[in-house]
C-alpha atoms as a PDB file:
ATOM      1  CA  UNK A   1      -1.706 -31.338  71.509  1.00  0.00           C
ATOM      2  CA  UNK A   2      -4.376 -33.517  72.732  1.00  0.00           C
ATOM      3  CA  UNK A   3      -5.351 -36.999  70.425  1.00  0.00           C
ATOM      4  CA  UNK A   4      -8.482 -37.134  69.270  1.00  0.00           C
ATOM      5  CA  UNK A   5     -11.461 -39.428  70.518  1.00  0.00           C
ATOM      6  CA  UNK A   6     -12.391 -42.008  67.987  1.00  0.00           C
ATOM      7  CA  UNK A   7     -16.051 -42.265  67.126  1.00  0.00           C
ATOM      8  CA  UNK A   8     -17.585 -44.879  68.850  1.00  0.00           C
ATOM      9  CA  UNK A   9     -19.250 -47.578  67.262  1.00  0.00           C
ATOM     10  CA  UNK A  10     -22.923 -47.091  67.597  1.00  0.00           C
ATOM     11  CA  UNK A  11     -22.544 -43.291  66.187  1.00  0.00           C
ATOM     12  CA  UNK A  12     -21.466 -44.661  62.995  1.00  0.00           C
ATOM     13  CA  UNK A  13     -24.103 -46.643  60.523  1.00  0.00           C
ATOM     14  CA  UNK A  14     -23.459 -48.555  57.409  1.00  0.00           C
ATOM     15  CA  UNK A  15     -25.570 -46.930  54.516  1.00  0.00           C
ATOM     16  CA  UNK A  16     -29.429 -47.904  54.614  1.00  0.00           C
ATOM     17  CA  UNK A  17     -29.117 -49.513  57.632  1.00  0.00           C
ATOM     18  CA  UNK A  18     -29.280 -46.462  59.973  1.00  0.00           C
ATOM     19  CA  UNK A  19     -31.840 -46.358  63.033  1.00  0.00           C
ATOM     20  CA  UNK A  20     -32.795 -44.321  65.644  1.00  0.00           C
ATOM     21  CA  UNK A  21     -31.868 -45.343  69.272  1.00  0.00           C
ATOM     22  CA  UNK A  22     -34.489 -47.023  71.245  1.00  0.00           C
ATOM     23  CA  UNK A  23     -34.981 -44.596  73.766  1.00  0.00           C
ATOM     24  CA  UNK A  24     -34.779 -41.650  71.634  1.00  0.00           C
ATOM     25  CA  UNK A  25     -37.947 -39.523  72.512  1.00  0.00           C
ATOM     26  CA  UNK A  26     -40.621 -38.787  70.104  1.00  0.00           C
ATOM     27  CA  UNK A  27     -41.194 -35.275  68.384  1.00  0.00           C
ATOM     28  CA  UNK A  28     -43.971 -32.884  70.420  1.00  0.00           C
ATOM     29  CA  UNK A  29     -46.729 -31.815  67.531  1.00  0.00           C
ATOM     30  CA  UNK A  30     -45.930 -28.489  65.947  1.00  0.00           C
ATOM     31  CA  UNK A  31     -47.789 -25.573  67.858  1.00  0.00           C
ATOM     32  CA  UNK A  32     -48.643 -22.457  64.979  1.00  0.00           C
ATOM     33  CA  UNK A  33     -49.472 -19.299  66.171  1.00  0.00           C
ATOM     34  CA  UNK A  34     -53.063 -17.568  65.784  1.00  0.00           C
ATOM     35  CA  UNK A  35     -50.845 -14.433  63.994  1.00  0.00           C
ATOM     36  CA  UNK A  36     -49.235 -17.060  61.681  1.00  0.00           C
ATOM     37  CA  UNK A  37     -52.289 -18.970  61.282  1.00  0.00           C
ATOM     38  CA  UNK A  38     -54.192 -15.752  60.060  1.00  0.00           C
ATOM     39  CA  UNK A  39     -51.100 -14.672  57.782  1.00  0.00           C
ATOM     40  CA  UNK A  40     -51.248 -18.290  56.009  1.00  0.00           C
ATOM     41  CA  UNK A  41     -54.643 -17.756  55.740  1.00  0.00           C
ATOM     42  CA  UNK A  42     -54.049 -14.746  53.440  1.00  0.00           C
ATOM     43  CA  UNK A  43     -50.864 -16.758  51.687  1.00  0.00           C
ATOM     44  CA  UNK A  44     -53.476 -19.219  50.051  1.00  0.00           C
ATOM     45  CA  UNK A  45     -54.503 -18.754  46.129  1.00  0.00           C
ATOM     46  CA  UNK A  46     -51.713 -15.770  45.834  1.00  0.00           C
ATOM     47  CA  UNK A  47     -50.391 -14.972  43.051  1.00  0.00           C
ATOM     48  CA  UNK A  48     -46.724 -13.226  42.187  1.00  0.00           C
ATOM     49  CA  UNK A  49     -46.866  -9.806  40.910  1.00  0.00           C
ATOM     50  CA  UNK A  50     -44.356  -8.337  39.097  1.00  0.00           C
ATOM     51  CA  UNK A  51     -43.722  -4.711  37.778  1.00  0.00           C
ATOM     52  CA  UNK A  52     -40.847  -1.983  38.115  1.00  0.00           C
ATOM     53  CA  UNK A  53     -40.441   1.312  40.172  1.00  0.00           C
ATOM     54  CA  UNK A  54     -37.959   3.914  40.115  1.00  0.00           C
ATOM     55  CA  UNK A  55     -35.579   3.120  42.679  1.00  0.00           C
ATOM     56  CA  UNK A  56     -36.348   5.980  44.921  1.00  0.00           C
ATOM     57  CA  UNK A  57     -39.901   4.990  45.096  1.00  0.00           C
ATOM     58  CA  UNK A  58     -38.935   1.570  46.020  1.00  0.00           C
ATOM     59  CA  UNK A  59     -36.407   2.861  48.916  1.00  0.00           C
ATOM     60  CA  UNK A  60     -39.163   5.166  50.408  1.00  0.00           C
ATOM     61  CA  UNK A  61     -41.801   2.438  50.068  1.00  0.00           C
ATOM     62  CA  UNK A  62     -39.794  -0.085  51.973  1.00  0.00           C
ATOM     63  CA  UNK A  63     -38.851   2.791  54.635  1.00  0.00           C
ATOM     64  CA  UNK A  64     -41.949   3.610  55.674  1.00  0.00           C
ATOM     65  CA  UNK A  65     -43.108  -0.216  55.333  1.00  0.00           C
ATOM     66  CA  UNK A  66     -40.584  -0.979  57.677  1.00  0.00           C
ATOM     67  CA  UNK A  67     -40.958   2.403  59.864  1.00  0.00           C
ATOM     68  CA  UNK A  68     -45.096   1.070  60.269  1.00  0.00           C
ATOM     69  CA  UNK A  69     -43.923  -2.614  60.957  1.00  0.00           C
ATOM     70  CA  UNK A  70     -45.759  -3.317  57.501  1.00  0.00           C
ATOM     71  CA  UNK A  71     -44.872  -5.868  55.050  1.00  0.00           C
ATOM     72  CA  UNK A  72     -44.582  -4.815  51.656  1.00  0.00           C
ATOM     73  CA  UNK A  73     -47.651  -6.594  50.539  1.00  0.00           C
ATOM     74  CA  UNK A  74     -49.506  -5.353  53.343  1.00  0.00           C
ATOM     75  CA  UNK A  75     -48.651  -1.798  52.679  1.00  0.00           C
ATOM     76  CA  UNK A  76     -49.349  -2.357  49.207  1.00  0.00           C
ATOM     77  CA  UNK A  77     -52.814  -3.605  49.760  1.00  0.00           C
ATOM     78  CA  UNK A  78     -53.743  -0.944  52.259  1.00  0.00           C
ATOM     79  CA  UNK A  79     -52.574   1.686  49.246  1.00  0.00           C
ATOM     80  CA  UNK A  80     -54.608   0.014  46.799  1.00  0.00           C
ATOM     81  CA  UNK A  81     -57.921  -0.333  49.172  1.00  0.00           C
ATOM     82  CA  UNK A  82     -57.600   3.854  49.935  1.00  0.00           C
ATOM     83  CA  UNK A  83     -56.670   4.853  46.602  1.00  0.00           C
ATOM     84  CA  UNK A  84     -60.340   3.015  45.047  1.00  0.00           C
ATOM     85  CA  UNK A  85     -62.261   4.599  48.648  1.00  0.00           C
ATOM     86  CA  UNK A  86     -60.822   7.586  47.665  1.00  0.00           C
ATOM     87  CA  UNK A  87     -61.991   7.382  43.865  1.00  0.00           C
ATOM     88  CA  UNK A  88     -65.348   6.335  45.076  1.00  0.00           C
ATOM     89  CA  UNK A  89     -64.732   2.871  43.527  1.00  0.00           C
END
């Protein structure tokens, strides 16, 4: 069995009083996507909504949400948008 290796000194830092090392280097700016840019875009001024679907609807509507690389909301809107085309709405 092998003895441990104390901690040295500089690694450990008295409450409040903790800094970062000199030469630590500085954090590159955060790079976002165009894709994730565009899907924020949507994100902003939504609003939760809430109902409830017989669970065999809501295991085929995640299937073939998944199966078409959709996310629910996604597939939800595209339903929405043909279903009022389709009424002539």
């Amino acid at each position: 069995m092998t003895k441990a290796t104390p901690l040295s000194s500089g690694l450990v830092a008295i409450k409040g009083s903790a800094a970062p090392v000199p030469d630590m280097p500085t954090r590159s700016p955060v790079v976002v996507e165009p894709a994730k840019q565009e899907a924020k875009k949507e994100e902003v001024g939504t609003e939760p909504l809430n109902f409830r679907v017989p669970a065999a609807f809501r295991t085929a509507f995640k299937t073939y949400a998944a199966s078409h690389d959709l996310k629910l909301n996604a597939l939800l809107k595209l339903s929405f948008e043909a279903y009022r085309k389709q009424q002539g709405d």
